[in-house]
N, C-alpha and C. Protein backbone atom coordinates (compact mmCIF):
# COMPACT_ATOMS: atom_id res chain seq x y z
N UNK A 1 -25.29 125.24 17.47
CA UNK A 1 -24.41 125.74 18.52
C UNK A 1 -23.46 124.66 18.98
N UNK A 2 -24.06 123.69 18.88
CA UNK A 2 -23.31 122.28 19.23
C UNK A 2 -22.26 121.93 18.59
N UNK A 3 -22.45 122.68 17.31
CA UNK A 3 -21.19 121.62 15.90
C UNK A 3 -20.13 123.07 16.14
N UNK A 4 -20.34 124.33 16.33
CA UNK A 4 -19.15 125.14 16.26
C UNK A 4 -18.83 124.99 17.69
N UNK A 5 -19.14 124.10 18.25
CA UNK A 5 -18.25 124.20 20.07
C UNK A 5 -17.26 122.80 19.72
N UNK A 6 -18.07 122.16 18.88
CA UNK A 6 -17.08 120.79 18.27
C UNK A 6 -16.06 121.00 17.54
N UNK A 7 -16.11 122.03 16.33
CA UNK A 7 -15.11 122.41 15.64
C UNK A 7 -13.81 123.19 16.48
N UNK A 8 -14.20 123.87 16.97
CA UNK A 8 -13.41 125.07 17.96
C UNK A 8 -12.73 124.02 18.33
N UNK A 9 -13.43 122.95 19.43
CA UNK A 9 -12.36 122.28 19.93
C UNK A 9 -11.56 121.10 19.66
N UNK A 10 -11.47 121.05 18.10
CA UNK A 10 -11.13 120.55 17.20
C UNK A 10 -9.62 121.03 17.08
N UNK A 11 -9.92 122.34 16.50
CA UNK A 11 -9.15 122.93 16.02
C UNK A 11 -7.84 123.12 17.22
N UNK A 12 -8.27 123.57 18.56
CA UNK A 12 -7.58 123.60 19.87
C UNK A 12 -6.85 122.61 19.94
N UNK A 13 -7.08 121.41 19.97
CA UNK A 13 -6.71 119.97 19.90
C UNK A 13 -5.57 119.64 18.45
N UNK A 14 -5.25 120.36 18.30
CA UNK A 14 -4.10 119.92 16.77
C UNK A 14 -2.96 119.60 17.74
N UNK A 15 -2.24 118.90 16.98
CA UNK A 15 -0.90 118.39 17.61
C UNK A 15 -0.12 119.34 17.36
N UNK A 16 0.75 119.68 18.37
CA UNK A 16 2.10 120.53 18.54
C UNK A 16 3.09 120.38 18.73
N UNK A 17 4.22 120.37 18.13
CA UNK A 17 5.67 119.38 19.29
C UNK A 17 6.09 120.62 18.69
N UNK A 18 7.20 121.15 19.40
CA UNK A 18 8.30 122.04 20.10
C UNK A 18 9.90 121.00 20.79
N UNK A 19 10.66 121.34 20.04
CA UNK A 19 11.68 120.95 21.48
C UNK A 19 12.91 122.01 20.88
N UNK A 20 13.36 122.22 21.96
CA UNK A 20 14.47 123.28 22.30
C UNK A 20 15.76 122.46 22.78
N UNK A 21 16.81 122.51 22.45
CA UNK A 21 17.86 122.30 23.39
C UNK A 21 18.95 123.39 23.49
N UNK A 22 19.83 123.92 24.39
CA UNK A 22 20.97 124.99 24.33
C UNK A 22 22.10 124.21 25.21
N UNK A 23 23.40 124.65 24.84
CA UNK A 23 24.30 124.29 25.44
C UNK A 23 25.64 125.50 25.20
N UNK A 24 26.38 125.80 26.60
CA UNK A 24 27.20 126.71 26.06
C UNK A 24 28.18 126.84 27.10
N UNK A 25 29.80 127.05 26.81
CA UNK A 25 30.34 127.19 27.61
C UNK A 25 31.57 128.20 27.43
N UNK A 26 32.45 128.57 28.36
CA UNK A 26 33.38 129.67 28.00
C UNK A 26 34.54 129.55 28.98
N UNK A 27 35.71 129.85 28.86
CA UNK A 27 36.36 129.51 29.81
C UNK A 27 37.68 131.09 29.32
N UNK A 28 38.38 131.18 30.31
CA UNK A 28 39.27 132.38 30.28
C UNK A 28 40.75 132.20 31.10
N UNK A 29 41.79 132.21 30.34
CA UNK A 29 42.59 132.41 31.35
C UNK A 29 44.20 133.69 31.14
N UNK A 30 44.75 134.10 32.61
CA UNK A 30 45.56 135.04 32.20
C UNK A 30 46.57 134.76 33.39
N UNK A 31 47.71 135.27 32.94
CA UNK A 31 49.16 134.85 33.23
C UNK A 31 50.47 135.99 33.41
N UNK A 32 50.62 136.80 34.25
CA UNK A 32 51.03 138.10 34.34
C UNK A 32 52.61 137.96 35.38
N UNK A 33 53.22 138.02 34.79
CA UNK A 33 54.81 138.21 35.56
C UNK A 33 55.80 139.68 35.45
N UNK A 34 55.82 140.06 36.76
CA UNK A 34 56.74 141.46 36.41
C UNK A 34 57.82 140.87 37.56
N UNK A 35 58.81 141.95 37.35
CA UNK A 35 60.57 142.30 37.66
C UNK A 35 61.11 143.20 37.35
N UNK A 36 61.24 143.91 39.07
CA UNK A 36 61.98 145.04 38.72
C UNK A 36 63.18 145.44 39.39
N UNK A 37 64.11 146.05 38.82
CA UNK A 37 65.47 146.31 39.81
C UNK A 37 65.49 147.85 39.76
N UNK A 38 65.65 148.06 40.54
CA UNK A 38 65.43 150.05 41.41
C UNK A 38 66.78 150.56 41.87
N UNK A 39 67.34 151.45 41.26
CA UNK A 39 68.43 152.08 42.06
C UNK A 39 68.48 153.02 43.36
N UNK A 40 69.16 153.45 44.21
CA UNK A 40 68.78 153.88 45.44
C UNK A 40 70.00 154.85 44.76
N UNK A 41 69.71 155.79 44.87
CA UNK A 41 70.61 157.64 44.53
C UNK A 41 71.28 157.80 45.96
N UNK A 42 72.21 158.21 45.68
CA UNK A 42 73.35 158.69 47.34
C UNK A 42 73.50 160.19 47.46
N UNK A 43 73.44 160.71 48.31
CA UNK A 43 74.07 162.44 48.25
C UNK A 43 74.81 162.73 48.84
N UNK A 44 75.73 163.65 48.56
CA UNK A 44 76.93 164.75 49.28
C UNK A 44 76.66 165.76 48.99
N UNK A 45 76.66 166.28 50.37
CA UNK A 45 76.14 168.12 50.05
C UNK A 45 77.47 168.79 51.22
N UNK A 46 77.83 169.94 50.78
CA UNK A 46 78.94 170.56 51.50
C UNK A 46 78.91 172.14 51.66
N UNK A 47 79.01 172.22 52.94
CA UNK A 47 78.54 174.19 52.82
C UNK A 47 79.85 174.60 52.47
N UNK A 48 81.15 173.89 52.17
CA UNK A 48 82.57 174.52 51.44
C UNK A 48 82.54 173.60 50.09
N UNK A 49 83.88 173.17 50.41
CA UNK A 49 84.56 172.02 49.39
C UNK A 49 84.38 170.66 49.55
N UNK A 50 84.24 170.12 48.36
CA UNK A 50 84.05 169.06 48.20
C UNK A 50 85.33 168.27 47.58
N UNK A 51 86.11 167.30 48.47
CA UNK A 51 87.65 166.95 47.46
C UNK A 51 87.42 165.17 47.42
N UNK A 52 87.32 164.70 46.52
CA UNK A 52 87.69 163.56 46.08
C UNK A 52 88.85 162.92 45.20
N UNK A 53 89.65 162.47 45.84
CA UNK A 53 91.02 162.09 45.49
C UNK A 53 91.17 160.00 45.51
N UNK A 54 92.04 159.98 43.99
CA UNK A 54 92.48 158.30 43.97
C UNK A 54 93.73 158.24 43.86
N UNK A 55 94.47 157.62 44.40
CA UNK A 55 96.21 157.61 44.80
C UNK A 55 96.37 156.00 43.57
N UNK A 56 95.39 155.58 43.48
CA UNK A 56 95.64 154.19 42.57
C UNK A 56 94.43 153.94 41.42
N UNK A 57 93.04 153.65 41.83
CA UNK A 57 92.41 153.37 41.12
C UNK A 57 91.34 154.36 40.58
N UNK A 58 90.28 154.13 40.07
CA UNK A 58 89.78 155.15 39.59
C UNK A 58 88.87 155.89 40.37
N UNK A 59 88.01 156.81 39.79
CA UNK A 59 87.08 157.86 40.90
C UNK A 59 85.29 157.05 40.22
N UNK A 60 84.66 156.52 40.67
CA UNK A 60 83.64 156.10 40.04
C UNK A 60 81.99 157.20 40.96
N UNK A 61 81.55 157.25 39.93
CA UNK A 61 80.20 157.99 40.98
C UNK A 61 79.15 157.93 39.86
N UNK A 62 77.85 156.94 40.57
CA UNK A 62 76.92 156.33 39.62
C UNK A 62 75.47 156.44 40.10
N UNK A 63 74.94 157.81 39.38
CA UNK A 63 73.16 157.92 39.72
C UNK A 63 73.31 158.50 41.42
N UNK A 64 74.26 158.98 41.59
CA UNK A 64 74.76 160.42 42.70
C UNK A 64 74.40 161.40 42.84
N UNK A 65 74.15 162.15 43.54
CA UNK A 65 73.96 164.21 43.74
C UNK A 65 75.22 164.31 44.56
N UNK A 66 76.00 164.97 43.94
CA UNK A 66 76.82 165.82 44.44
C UNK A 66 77.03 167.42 44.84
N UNK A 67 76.75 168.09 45.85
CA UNK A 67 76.15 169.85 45.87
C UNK A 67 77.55 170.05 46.97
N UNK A 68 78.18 171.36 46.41
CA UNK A 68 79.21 171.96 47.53
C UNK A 68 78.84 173.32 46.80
N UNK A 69 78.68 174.40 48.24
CA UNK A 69 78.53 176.02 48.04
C UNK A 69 79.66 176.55 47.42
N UNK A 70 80.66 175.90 47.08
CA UNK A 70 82.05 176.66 46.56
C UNK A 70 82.37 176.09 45.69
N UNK A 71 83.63 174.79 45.60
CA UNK A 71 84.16 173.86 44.93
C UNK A 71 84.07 172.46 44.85
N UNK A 72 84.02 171.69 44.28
CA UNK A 72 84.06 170.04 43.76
C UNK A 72 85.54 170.00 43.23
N UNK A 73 86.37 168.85 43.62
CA UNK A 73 86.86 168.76 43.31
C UNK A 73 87.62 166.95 43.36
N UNK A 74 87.31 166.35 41.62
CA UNK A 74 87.80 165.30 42.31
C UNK A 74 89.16 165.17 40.62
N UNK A 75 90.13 163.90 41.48
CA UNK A 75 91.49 163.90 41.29
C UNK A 75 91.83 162.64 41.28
N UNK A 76 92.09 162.00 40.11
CA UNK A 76 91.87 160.44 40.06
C UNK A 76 93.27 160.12 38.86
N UNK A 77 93.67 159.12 40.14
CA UNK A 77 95.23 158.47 39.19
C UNK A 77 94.56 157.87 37.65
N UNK A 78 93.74 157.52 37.86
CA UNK A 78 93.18 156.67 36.38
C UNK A 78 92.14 157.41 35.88
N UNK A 79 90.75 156.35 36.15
CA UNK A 79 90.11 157.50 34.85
C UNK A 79 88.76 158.35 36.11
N UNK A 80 88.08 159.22 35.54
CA UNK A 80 86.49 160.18 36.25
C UNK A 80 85.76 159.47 35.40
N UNK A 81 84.86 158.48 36.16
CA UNK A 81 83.59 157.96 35.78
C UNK A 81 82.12 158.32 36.13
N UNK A 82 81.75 159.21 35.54
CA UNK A 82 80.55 159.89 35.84
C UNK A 82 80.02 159.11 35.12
N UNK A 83 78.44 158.74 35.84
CA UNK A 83 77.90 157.18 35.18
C UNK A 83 76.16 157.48 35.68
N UNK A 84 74.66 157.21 34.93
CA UNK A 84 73.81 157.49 35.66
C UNK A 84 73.29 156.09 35.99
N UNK A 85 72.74 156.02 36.67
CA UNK A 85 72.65 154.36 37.55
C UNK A 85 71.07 153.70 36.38
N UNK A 86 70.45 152.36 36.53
CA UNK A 86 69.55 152.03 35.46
C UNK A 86 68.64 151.60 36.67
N UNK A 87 67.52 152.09 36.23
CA UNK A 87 66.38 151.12 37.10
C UNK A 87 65.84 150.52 35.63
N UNK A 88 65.06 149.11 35.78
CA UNK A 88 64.71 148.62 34.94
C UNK A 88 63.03 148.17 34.97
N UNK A 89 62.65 147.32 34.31
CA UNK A 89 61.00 146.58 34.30
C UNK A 89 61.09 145.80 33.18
N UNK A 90 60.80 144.44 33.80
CA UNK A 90 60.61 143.32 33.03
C UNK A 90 58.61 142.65 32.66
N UNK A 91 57.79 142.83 32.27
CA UNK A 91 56.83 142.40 32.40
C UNK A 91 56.72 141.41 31.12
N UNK A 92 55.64 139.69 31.55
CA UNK A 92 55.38 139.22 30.21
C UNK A 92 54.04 138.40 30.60
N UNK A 93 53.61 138.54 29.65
CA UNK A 93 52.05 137.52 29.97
C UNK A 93 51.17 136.38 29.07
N UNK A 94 50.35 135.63 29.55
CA UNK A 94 49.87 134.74 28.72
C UNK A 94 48.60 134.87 28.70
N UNK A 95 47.88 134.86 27.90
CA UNK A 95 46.31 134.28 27.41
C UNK A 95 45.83 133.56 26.79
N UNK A 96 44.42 132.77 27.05
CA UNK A 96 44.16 132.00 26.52
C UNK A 96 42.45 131.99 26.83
N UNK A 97 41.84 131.62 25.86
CA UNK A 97 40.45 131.77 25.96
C UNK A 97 39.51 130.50 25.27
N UNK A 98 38.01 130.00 25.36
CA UNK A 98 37.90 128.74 24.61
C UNK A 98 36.29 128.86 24.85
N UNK A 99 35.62 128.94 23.85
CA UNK A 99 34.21 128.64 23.90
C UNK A 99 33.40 127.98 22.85
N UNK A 100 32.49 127.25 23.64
CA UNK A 100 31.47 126.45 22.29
C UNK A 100 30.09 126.95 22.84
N UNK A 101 29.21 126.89 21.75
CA UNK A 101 27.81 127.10 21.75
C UNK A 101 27.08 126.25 20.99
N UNK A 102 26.32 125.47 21.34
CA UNK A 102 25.34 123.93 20.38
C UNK A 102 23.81 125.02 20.75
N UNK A 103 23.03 125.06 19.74
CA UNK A 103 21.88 125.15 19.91
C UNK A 103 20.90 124.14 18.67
N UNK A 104 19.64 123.62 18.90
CA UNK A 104 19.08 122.49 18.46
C UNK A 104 17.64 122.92 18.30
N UNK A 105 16.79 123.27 17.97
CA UNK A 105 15.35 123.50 18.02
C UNK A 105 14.58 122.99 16.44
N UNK A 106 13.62 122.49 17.04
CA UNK A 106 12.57 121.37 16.17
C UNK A 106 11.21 122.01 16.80
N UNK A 107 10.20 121.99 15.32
CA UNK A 107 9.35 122.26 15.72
C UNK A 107 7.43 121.90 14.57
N UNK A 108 7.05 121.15 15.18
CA UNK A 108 5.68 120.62 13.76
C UNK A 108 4.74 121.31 14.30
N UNK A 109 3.78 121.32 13.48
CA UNK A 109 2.90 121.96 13.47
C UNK A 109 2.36 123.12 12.98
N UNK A 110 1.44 123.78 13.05
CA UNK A 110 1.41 124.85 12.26
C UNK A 110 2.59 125.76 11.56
N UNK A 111 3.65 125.64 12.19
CA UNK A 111 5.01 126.02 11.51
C UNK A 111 5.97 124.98 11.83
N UNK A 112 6.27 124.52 10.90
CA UNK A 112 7.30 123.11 10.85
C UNK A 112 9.15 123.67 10.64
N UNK A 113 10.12 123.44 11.10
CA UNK A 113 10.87 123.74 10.82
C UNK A 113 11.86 123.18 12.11
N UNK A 114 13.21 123.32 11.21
CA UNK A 114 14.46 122.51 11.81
C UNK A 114 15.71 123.57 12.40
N UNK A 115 16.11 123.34 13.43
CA UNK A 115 16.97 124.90 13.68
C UNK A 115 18.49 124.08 14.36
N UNK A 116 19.64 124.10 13.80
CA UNK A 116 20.91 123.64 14.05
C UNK A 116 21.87 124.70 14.54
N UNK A 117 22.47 124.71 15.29
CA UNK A 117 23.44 125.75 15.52
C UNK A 117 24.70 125.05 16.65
N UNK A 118 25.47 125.70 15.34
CA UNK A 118 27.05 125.28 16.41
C UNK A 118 28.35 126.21 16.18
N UNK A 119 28.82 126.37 17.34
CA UNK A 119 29.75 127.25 16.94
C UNK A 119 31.24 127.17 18.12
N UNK A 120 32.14 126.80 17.94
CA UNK A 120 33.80 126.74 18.76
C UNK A 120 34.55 127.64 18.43
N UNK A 121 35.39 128.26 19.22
CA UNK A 121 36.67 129.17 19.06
C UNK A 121 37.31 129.13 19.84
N UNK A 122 38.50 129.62 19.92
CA UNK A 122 39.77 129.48 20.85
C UNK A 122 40.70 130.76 20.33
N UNK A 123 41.25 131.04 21.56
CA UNK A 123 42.26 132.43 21.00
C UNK A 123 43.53 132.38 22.06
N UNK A 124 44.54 132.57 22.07
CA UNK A 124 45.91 132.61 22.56
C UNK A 124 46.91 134.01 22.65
N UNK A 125 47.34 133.94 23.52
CA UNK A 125 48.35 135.27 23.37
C UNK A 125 49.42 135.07 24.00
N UNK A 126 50.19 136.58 23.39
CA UNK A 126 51.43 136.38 25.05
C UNK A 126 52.05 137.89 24.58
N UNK A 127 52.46 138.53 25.65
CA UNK A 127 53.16 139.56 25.77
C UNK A 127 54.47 139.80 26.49
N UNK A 128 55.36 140.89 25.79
CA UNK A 128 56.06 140.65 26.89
C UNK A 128 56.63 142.53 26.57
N UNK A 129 57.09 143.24 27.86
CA UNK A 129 57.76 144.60 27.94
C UNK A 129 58.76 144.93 28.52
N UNK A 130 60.01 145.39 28.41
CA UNK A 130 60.93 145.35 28.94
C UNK A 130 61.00 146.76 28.78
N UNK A 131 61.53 147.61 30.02
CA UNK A 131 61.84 149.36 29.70
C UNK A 131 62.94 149.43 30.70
N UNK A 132 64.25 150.52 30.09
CA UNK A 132 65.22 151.28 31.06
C UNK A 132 65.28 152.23 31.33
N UNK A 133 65.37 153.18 32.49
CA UNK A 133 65.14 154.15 32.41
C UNK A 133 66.65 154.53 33.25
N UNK A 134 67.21 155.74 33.01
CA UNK A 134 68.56 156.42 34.12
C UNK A 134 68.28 157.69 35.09
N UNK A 135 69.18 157.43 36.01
CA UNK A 135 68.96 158.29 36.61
C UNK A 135 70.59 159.11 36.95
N UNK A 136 70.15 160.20 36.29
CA UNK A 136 71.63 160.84 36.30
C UNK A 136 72.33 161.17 37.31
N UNK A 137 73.50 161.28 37.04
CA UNK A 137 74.83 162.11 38.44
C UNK A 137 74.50 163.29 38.13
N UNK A 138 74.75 164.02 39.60
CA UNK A 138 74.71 165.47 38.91
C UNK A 138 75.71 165.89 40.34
N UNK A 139 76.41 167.07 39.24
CA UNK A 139 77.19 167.84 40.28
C UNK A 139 76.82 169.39 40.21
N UNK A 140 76.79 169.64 41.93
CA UNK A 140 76.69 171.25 41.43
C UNK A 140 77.29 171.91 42.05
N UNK A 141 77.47 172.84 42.00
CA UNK A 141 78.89 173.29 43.23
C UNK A 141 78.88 175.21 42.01
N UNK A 142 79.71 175.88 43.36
CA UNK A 142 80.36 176.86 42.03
C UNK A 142 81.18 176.85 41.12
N UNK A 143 82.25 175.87 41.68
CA UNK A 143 83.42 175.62 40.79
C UNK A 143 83.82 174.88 40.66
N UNK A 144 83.72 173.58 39.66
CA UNK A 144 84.58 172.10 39.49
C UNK A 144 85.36 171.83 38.57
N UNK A 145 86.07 171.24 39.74
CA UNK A 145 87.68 170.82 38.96
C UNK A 145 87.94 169.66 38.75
N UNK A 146 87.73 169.45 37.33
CA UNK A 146 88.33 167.41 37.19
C UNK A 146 89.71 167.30 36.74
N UNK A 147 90.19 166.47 37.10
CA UNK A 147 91.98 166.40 37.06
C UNK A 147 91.72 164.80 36.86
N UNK A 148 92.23 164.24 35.48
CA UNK A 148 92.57 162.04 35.63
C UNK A 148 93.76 162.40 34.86
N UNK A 149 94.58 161.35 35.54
CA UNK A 149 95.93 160.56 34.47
C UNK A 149 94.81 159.90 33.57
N UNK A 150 93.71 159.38 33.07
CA UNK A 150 93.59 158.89 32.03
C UNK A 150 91.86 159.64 31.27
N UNK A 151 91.36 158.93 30.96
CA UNK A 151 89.71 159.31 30.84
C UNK A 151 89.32 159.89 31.54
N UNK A 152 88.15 160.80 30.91
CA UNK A 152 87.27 161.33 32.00
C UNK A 152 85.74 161.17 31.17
N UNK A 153 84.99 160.26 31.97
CA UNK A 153 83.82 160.11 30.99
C UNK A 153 82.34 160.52 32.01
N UNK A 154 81.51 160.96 31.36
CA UNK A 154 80.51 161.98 31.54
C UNK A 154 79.29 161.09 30.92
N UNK A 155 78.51 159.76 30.85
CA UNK A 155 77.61 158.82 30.91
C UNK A 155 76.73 158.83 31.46
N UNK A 156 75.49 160.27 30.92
CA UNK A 156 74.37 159.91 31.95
C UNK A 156 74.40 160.98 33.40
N UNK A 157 75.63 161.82 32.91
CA UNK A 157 76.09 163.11 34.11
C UNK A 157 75.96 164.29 33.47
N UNK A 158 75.42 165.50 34.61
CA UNK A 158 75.20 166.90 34.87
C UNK A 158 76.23 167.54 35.68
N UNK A 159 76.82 168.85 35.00
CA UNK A 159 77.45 169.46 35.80
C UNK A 159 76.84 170.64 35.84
N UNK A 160 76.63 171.15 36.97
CA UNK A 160 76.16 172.83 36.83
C UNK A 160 77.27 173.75 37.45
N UNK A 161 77.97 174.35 37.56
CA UNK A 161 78.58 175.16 37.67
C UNK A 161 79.12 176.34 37.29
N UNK A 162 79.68 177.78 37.75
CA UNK A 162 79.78 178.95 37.33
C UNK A 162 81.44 178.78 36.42
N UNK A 163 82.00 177.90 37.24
CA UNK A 163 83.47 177.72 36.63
C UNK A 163 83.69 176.11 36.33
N UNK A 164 83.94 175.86 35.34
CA UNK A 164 84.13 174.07 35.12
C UNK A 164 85.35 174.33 34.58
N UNK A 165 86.68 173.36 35.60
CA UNK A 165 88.28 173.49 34.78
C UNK A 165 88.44 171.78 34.64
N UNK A 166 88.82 171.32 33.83
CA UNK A 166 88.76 170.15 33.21
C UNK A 166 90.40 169.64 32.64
N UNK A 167 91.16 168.38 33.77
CA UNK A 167 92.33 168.76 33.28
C UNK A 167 92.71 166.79 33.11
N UNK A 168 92.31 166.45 31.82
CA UNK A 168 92.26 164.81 31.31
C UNK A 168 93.61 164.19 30.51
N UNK A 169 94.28 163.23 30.72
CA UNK A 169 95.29 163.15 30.81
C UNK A 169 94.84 162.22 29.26
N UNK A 170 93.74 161.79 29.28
CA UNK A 170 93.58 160.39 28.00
C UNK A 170 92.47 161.50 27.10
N UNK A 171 91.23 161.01 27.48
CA UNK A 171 90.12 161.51 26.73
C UNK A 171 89.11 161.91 27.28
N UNK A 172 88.22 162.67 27.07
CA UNK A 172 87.20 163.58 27.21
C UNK A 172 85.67 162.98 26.41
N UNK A 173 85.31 161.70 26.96
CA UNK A 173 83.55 161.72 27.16
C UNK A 173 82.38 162.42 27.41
N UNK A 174 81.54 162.94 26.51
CA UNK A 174 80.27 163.28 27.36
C UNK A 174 79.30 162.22 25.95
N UNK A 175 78.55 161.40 27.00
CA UNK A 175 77.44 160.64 26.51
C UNK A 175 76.32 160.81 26.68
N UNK A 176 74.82 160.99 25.86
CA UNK A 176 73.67 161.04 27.04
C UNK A 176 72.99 159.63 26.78
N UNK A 177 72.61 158.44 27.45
CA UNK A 177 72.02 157.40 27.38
C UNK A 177 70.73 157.89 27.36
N UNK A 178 69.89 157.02 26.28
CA UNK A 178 68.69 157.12 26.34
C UNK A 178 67.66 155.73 26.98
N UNK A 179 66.50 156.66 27.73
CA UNK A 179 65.46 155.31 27.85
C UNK A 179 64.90 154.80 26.73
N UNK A 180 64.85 153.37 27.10
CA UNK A 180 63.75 152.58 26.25
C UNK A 180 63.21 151.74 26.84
N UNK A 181 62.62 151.32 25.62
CA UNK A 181 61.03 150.53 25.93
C UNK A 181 60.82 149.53 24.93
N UNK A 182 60.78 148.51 24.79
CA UNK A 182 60.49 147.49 24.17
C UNK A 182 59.65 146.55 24.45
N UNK A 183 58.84 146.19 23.45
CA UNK A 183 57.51 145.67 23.54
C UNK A 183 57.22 144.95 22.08
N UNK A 184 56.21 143.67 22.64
CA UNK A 184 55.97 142.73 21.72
C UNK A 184 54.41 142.44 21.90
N UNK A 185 53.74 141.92 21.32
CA UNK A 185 52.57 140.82 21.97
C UNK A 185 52.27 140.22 20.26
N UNK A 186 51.34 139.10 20.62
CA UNK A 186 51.22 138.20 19.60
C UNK A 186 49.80 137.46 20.36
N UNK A 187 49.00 137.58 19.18
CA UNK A 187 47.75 136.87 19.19
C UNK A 187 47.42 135.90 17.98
N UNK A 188 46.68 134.67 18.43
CA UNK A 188 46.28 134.10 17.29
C UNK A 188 44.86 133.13 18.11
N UNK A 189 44.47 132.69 17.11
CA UNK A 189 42.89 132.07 17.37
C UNK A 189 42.59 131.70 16.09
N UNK A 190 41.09 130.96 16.22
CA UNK A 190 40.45 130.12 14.76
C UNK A 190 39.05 129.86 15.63
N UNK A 191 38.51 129.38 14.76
CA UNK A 191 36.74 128.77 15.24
C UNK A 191 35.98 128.45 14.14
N UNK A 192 35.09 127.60 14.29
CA UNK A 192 34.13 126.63 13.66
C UNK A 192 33.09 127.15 13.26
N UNK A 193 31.94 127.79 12.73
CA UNK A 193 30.47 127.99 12.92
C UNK A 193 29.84 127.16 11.99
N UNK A 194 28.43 126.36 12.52
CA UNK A 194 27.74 125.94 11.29
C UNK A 194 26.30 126.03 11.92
């Protein structure tokens, strides 16, 4: 009884080493810039007529409501610039990111073995968005009358009316501008493992 209480604690008694080490870190960063320019819309509303007259320069009306229950009427020595006004948005950004991980474990004894671990990366970015958007003229009335000694241009403008008389001394514009949107981003990164 004596020699298997000796062995047992024989066997209990074996040498063991263990060691562990960990190490790890991470870091993050972000970088965000916007800009924006906003148009403010004007109105004329008229329970008759509406008369806009230029004795010299031109008739300009940009991202406007114009409403008369009867007639509109505008009359311009030079040119009718119907125009829709731009609101815009500028956004652009940065990133950047960075982490390592070391791990180390050793171990004798009944299972012997060696454990290495390492691993770094890094990653980068950047973006950037730019968009336009319009906001149209609009006229509405029952009956409008455009009269220019020169151009008459229509950029981004609505007319609604039952009677439209149109009397252009140069040329006759209608444009429709479109929104856009433009956009980029770009990423890159690399890392180590062993």
């Amino acid at each position: 009884m004596a020699d298997a209480v000796k062995n047992q604690t024989g066997q209990q008694g074996a040498v063991l080493l263990s060691v562990e080490a960990g190490f790890g870190f991470k870091t993050a960063g972000k970088e965000q810039n916007q800009h924006y320019r906003q148009s403010r819309q004007s109105s004329l509303k008229a329970g008759g007529d509406i008369n806009i007259r230029s004795r010299e320069g031109d008739i300009t009306v940009q991202g406007s409501n114009i409403t008369a229950d009867d007639t509109i009427r505008l009359d311009s020595a030079r040119d009718i610039l119907l125009q829709s006004a731009q609101d815009s948005q500028h956004q652009d950004g940065k990133n950047r990111n960075a982490g390592v991980q070391v791990g180390v474990g050793v171990s004798v004894g009944a299972q012997t073995g060696v454990y290495i671990y390492a691993e770094a990366a890094y990653g980068k970015g950047k973006n950037r968005t730019d968009s336009q958007t319009h906001q149209n003229t609009l006229l509405q009335s029952d009956k409008l009358q455009l009269s220019s000694k020169g151009n008459t241009v229509l950029n981004g403008a609505q007319a609604h009316a039952r009677r439209i008389d149109a009397d252009v001394g140069g040329t006759l514009y209608i444009e429709s501008p479109q929104d856009t949107v433009e956009q980029e981003s770009k990423q890159s990164g690399g890392g180590i493992r062993a």
